[in-house]
Protein backbone atom coordinates (compact mmCIF):
# COMPACT_ATOMS: atom_id res chain seq x y z
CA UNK A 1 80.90 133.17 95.91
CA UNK A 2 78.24 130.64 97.40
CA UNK A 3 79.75 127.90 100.15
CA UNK A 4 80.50 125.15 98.74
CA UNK A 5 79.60 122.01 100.83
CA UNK A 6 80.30 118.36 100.53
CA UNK A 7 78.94 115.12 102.40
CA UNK A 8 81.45 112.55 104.58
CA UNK A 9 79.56 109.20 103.72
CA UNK A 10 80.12 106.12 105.42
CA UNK A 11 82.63 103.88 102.84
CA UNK A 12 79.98 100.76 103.63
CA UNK A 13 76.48 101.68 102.92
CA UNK A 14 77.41 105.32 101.19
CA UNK A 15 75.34 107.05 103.87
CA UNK A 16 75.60 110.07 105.07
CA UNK A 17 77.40 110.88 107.99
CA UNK A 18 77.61 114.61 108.34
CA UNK A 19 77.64 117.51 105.56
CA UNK A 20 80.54 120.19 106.12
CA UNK A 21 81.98 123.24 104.20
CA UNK A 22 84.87 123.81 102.09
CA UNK A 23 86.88 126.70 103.41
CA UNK A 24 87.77 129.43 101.22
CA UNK A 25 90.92 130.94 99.76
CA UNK A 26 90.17 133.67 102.20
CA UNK A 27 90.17 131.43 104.83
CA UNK A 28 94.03 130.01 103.60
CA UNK A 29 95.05 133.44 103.40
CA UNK A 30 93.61 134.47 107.24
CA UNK A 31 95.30 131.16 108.38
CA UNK A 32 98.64 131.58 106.82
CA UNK A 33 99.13 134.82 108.07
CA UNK A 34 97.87 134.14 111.55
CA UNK A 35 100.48 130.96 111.69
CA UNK A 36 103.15 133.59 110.18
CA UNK A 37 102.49 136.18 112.72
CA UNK A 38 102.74 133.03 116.02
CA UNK A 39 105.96 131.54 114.14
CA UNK A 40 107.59 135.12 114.24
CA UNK A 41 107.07 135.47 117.98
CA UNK A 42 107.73 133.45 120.93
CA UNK A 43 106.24 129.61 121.22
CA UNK A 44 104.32 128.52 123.82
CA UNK A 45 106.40 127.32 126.67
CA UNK A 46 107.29 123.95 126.91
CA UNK A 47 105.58 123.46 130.36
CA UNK A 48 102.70 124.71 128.78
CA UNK A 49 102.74 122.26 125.74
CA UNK A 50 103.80 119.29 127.96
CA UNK A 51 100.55 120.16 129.74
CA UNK A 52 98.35 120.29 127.07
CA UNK A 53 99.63 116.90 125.59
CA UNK A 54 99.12 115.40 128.44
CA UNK A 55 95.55 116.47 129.26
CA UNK A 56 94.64 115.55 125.39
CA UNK A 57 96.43 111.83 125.85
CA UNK A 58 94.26 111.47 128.70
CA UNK A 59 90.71 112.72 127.55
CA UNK A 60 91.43 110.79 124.34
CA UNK A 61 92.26 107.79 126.20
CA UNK A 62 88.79 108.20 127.80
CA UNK A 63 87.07 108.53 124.56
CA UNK A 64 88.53 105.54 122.96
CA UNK A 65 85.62 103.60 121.83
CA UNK A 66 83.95 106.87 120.54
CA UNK A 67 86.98 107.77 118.45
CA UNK A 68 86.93 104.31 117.12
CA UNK A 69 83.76 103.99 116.23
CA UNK A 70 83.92 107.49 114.21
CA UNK A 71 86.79 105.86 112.03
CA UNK A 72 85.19 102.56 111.34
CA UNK A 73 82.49 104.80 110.25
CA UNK A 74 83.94 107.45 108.14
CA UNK A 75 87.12 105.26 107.16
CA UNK A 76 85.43 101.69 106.94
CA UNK A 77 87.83 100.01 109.24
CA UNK A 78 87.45 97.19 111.29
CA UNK A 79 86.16 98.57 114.77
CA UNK A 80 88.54 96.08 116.17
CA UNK A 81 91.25 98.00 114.16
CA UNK A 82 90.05 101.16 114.84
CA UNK A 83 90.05 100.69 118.87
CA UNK A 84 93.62 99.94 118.30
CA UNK A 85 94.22 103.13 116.03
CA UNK A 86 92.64 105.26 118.84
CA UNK A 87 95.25 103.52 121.26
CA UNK A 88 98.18 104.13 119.24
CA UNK A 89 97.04 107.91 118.81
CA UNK A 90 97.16 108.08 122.69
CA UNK A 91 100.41 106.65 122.49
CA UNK A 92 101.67 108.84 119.92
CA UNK A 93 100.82 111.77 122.09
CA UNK A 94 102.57 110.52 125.40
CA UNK A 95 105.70 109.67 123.16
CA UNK A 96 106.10 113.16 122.07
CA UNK A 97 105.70 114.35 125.44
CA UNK A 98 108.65 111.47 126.40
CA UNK A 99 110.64 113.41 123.77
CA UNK A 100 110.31 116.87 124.76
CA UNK A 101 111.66 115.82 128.59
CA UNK A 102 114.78 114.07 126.93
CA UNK A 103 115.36 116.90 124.06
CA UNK A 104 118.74 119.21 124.64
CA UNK A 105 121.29 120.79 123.01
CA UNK A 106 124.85 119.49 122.04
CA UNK A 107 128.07 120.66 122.90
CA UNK A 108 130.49 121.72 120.77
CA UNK A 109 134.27 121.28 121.77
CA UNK A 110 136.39 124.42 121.42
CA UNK A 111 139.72 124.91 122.66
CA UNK A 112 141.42 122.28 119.98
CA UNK A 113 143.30 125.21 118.48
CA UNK A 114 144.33 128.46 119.02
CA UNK A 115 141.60 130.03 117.01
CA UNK A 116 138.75 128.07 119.25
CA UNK A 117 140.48 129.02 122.81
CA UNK A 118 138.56 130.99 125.34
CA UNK A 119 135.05 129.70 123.83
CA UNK A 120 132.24 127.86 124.71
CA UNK A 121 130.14 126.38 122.11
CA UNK A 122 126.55 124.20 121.98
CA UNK A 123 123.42 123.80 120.01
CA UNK A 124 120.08 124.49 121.00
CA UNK A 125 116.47 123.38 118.73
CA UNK A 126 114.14 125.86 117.89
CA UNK A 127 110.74 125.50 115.86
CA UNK A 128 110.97 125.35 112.03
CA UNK A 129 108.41 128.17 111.78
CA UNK A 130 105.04 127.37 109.96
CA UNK A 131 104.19 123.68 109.53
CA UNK A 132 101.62 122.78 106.67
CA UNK A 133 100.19 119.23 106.16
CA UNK A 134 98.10 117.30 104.31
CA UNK A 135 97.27 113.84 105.45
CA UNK A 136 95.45 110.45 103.90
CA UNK A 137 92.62 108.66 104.33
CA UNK A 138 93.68 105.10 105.93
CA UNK A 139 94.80 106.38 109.10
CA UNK A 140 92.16 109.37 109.86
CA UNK A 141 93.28 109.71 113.77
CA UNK A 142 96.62 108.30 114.15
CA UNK A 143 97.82 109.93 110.81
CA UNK A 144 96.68 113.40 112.34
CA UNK A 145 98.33 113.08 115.69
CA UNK A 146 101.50 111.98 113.72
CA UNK A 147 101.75 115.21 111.76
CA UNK A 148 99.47 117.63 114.20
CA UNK A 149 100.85 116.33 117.54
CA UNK A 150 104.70 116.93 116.76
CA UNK A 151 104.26 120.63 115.64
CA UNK A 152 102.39 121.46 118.88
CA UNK A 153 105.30 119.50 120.76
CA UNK A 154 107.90 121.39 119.42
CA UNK A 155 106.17 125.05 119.18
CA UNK A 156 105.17 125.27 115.34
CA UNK A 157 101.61 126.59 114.57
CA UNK A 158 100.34 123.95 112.30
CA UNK A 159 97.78 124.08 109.32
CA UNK A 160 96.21 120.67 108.68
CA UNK A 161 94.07 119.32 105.89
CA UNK A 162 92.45 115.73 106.31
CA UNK A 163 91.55 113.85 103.28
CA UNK A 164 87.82 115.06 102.48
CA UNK A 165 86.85 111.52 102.83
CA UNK A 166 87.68 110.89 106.31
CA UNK A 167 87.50 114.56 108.30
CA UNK A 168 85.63 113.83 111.11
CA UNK A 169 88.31 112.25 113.13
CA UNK A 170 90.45 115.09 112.56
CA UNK A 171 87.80 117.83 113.38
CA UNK A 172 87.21 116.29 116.95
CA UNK A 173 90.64 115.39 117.83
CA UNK A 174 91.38 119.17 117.08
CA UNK A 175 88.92 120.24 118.82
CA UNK A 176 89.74 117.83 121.55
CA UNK A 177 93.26 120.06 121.58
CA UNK A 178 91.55 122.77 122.02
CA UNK A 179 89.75 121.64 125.12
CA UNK A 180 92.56 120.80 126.61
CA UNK A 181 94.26 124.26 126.52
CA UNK A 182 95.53 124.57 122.72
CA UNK A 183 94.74 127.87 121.53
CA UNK A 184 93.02 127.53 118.72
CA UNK A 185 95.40 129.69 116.68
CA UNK A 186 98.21 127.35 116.97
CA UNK A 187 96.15 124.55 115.02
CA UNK A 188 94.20 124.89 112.40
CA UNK A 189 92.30 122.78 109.93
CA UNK A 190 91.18 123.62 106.55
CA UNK A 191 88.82 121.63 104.64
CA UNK A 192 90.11 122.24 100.85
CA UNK A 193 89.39 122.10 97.02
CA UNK A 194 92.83 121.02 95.41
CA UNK A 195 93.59 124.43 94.16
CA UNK A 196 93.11 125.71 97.63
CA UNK A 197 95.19 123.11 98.99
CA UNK A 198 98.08 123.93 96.46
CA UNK A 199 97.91 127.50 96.81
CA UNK A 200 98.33 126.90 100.72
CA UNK A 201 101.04 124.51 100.35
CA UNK A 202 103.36 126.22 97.87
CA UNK A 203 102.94 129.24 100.01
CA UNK A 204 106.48 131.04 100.87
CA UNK A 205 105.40 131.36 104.15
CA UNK A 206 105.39 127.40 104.61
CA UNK A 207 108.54 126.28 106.18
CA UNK A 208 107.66 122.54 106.58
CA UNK A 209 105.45 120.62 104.42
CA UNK A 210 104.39 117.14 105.80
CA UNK A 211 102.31 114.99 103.10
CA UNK A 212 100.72 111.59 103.27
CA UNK A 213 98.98 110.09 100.32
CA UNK A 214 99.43 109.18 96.35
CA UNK A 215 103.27 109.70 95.10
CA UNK A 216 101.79 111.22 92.05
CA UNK A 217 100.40 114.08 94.39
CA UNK A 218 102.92 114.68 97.09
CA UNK A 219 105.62 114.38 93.99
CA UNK A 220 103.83 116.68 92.34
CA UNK A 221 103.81 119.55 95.01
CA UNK A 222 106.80 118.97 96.23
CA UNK A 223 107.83 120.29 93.17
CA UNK A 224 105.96 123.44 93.38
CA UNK A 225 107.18 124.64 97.25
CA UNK A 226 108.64 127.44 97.24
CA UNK A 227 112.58 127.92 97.80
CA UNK A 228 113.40 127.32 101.53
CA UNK A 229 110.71 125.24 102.59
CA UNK A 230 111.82 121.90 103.71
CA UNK A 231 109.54 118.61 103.52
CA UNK A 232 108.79 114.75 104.09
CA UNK A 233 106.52 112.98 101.49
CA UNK A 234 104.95 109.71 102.66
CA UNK A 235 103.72 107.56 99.90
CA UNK A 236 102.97 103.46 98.86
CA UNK A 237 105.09 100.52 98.33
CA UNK A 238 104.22 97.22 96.59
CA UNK A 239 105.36 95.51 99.88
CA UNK A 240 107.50 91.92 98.95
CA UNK A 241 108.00 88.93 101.52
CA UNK A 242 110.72 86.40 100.98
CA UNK A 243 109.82 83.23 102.36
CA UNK A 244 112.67 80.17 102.69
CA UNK A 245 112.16 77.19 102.27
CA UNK A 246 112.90 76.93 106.32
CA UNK A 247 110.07 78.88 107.47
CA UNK A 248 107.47 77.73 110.11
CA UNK A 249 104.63 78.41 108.38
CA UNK A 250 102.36 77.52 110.94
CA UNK A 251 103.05 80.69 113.11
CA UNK A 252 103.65 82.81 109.65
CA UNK A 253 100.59 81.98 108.16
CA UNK A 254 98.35 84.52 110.49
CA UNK A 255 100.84 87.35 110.29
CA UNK A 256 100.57 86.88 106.62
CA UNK A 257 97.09 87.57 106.67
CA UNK A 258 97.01 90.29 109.15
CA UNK A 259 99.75 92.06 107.34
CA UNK A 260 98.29 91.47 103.56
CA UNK A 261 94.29 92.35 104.49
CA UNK A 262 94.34 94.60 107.60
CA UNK A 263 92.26 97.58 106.48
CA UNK A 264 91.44 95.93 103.26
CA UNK A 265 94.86 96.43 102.23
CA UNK A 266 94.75 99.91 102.15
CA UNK A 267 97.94 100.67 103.73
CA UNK A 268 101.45 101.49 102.58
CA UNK A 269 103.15 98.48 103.75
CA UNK A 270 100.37 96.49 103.25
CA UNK A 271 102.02 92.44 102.40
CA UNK A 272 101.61 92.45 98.20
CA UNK A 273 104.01 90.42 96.85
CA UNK A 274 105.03 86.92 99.20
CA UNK A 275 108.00 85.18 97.08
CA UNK A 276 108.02 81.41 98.48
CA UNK A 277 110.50 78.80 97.53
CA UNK A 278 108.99 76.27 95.56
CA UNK A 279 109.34 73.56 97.82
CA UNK A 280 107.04 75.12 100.37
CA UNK A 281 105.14 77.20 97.84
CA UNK A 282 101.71 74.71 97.71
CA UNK A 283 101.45 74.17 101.64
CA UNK A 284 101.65 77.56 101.95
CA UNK A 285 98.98 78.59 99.39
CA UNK A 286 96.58 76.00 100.76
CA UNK A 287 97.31 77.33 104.78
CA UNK A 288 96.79 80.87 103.24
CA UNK A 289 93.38 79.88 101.51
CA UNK A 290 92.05 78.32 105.01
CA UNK A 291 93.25 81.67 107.02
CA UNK A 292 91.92 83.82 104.40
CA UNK A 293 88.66 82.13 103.67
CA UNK A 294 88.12 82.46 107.31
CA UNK A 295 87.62 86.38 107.38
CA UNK A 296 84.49 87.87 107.92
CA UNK A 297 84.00 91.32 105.12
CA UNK A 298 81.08 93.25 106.43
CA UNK A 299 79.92 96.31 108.40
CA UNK A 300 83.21 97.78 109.73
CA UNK A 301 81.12 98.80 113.12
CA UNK A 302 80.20 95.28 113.55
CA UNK A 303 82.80 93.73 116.17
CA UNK A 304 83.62 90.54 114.68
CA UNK A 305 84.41 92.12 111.25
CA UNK A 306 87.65 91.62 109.75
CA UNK A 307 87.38 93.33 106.54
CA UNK A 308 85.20 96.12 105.71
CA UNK A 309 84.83 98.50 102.45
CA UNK A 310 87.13 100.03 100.75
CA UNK A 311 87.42 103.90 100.55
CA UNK A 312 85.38 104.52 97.37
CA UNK A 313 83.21 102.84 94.99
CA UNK A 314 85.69 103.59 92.27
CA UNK A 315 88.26 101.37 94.14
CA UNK A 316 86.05 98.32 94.15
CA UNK A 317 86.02 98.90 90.60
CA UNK A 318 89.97 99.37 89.90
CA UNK A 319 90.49 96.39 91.85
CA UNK A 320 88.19 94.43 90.56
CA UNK A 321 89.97 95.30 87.04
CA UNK A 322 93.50 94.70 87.98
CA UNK A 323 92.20 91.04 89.32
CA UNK A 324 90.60 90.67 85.96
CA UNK A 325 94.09 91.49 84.04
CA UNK A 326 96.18 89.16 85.85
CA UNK A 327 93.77 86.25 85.42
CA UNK A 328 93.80 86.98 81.53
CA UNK A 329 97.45 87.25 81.78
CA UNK A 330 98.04 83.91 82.81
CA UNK A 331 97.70 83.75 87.12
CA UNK A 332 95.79 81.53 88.96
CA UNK A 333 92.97 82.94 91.03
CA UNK A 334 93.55 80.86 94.54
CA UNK A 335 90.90 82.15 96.39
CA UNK A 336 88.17 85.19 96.03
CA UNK A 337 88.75 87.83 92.89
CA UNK A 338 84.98 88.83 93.08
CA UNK A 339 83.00 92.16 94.29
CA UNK A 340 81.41 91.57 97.08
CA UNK A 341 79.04 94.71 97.01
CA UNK A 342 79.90 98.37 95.45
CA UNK A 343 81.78 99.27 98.08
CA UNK A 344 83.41 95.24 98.87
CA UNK A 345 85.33 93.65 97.49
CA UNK A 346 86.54 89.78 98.53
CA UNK A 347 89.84 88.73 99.92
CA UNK A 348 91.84 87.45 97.24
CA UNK A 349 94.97 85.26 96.54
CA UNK A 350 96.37 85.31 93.16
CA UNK A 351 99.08 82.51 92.39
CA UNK A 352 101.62 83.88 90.26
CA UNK A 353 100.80 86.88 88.06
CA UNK A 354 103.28 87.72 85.66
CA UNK A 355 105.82 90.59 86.02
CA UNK A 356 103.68 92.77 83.79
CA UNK A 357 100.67 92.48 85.52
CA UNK A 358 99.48 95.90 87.46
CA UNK A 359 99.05 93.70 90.91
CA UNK A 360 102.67 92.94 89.82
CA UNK A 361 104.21 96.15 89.44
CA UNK A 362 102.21 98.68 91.42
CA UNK A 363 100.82 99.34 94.98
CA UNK A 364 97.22 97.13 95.15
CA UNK A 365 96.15 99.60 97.96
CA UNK A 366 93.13 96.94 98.10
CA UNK A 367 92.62 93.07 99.70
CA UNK A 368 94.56 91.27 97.47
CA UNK A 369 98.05 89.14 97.62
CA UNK A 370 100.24 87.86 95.07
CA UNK A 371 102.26 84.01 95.96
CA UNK A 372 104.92 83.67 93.53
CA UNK A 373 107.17 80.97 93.38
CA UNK A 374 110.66 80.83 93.42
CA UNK A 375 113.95 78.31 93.00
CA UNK A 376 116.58 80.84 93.68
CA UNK A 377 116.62 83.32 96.31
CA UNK A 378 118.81 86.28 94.27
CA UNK A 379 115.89 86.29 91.85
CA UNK A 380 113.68 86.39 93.93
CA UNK A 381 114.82 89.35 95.55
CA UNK A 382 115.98 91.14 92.28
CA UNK A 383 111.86 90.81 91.44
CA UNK A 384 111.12 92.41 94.83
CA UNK A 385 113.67 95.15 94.34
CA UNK A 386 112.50 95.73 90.45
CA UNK A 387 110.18 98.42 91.37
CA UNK A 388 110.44 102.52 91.41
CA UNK A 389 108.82 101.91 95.10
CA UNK A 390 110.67 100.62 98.28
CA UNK A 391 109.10 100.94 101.36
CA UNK A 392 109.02 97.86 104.21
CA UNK A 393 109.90 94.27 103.39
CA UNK A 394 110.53 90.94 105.24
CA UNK A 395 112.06 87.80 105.21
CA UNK A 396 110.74 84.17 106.45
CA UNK A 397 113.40 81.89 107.64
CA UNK A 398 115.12 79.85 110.32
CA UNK A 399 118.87 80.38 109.16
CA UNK A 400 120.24 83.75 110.64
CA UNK A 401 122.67 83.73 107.69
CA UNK A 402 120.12 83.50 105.14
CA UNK A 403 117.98 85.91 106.55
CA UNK A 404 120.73 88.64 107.28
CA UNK A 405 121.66 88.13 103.46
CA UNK A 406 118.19 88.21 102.25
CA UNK A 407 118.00 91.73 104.06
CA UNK A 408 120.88 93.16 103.38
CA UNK A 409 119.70 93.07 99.91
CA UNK A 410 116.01 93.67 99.69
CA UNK A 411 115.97 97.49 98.62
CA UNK A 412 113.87 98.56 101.80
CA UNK A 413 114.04 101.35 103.85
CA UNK A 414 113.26 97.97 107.13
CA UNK A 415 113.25 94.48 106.91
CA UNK A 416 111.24 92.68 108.92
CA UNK A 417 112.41 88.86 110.30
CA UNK A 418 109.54 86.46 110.71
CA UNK A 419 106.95 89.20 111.01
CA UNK A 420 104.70 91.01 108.33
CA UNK A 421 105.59 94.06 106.24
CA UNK A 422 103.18 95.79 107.79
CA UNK A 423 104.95 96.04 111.62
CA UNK A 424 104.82 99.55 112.99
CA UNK A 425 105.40 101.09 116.42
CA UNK A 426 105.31 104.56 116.02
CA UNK A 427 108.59 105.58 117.68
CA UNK A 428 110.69 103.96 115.18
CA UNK A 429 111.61 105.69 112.20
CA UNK A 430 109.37 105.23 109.19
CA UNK A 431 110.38 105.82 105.48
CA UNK A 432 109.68 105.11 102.54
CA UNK A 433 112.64 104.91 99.83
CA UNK A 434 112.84 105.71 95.92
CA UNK A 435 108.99 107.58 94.62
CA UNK A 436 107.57 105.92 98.07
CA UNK A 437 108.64 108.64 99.90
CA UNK A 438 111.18 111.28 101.71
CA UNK A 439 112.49 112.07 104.81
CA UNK A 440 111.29 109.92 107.63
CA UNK A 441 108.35 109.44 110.01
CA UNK A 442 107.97 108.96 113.22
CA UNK A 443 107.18 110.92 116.17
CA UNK A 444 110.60 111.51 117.36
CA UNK A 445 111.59 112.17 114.02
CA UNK A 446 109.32 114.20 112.56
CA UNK A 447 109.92 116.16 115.69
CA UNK A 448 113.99 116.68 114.51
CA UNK A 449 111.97 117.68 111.46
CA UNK A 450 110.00 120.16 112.90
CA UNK A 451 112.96 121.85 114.55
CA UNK A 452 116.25 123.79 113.22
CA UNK A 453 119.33 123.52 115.04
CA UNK A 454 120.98 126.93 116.26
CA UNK A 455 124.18 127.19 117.59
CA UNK A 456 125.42 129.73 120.22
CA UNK A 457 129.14 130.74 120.68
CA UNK A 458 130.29 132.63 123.11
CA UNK A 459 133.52 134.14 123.58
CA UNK A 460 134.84 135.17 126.61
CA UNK A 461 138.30 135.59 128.51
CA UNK A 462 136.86 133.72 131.29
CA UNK A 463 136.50 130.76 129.11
């Protein structure tokens, strides 16, 4: 069978960046049973791995604009955005290094009862065995060291597949690994068709599955893994903000817009849905419409850019269609709702879209923000809990109370407090509830993940 190849184009002019290969269900099959043979021996030592993180945190950290500029590139974010991707991604690294020097076992009391005298009992974390993933496009370093960088921490060999529209920053960071001491066995990436990518993933030989992207897919093979192997799905949310009738707009206004049109939108906790009390509900759509009429949409490599393409031409043209429905259902278009380009599309506030709408109900993944208006707070929230997804919320207020009660409620997996939906440091657990995801992120977490807990017992009359 002839290679099949496929072009990386740049999101903003469709240009092509580089042309690479598809690897074959040969190469699945030489990978799997490579990673099978290293998860049946011994790991690489700690010592060793410690090393090797750190040597990759710190020629990463010295190729920080390069890095960036290959994901504004490929990915069509912001350079400005993308510099502080590549930081995080450093950062990322040195916090799974910080974990490894803290990680130990537990101890287990014996001697409560007869039957536990004379023992001594603890835990101890080994690897999981064979880690699989398959990551998205939105993220196309960061997301890669957050599913790559944990298995190599904690001794897994790790098979990774980048989304085919963003490789390139998962190629060289690889590679980067590799530099720095990885053997190349213990990571590998795979460049996949989708029956490919399922045949590797349902594989019995998988014993952890790590997937970011569309709930339809990662649903979807979740359901196909084979008995035994264990998983964490990260998927969208429809992201809602409660704002009180209390809330300083002045300083919320710019978090707001950071958190609804970073990256176009295109991220899972992206701000969708703000819920304002309709006292405040008109200042705040006409501070909105200054803040967001104030972004520059352009070349992503450009520095002054704010919002670049979005991933496909076929997304300008969904989005441009669920903008379309809401107007003809009845909201009011408050600022943009029109194509920029075939790959642009404008930042856009729509003023109350009913319930049915699509920019209502499911995950925009694009630069556009609904501003409802509320009297009562427990509807409000009942609307942002209505959906099947739940993934990071927040609240806007001045009144602990109110804003305690306002997150106790919102069905969330974390509630922000006068900051956008879109908050992340990437040692703090990361989850998305209901179809928006399982298990939870994180380094240190998806570390625990990566691990199985083994416990020792030893009996002895010296004990």
């Amino acid at each position: 069978m002839a290679e099949e190849k496929f072009s990386v184009v740049s999101p903003f002019d469709l240009s092509e960046l580089q042309q690479l290969t598809y690897n074959s269900a040969d190469d699945v099959e030489h990978s799997l049973s490579t990673a099978s043979s290293l998860a049946a021996g011994e790991p690489l030592p700690v010592w060793q791995r410690v090393e090797i993180l750190e040597k990759t945190a710190d020629a990463l950290n010295q190729r920080i604009g390069d890095f960036a500029l290959m994901i504004a590139r490929e990915g069509g974010k912001p350079l400005k955005d993308a510099e502080v991707e590549a930081i995080r991604a450093v950062q990322g690294i040195k916090n799974a290094v910080e974990v490894l020097h803290g990680e130990a076992g537990t101890s287990i009391p014996m001697g409560l009862n007869p039957a536990s005298s004379q023992r001594l009992a603890f835990t101890t974390r080994e690897p999981i065995g064979v880690v699989v993933a398959i990551s998205a496009f939105n993220h196309p370093l960061n997301l890669i060291v957050h599913q790559v960088v944990p298995a190599v921490a904690v001794g897994c060999p790790v098979i990774i597949k980048p989304a085919a529209t963003t490789p390139l920053s998962c190629l060289n960071f690889v590679k980067l690994l590799y530099e720095c001491g990885l053997p190349e066995e213990w990571c590998r990436v795979l460049l996949l068709s989708n029956e490919n990518s399922e045949a590797l993933v349902t594989d019995p030989r998988v014993n952890f599955f790590s997937f970011i992207g569309s709930s339809r897919v990662g649903w979807y093979l979740r359901s196909k893994l084979a008995p035994g192997t264990r998983c964490a799905l990260e998927h969208g949310g429809a992201a809602p903000v409660i704002v009180a009738e209390d809330a300083d707009l002045e300083s919320m206004v710019p978090s707001l817009v950071k958190g609804g049109y970073y990256h176009a939108g295109q991220v899972c906790v992206s701000v969708q849905r703000i819920f304002a009390h309709s006292s405040i509900v008109e200042e705040l759509q006409s501070r909105l419409v200054e803040h967001i009429g104030a972004l520059i949409s352009g070349d992503p490599t450009l520095p002054d850019t704010d919002l670049g393409p979005l991933i496909l031409p076929r997304e300008v043209d969904r989005v441009e269609e669920w903008v379309d429905e809401a107007i003809s259902l009845g909201a009011f278009m408050a600022l943009g709702g029109q194509r920029i380009s075939e790959t642009c599309f404008e930042p856009t506030l729509l003023r109350d879209p009913p319930p049915e709408a699509k920019v209502s109900r499911m995950e925009i993944f694009g630069p556009v923000v609904c501003l409802n208006a509320y009297n009562d707070v427990e509807s409000a929230i009942q609307q942002a809990n209505s959906l099947p997804v739940a993934f990071q919320a927040s609240v806007f207020t001045q009144d602990i109370d109110r804003a305690m009660g306002a997150a106790r409620k919102l069905n969330a997996s974390a509630v922000m407090i006068n900051d956008h939906t879109a908050f992340r440091v990437d040692w703090m657990p990361f989850a998305g509830h209901k179809t928006s995801g399982l298990g939870i992120g994180g380094i240190p977490f998806t570390m625990e993940d990566m691990t199985q807990e083994k416990m020792i017992v030893i009996n002895s009359p010296a004990l």
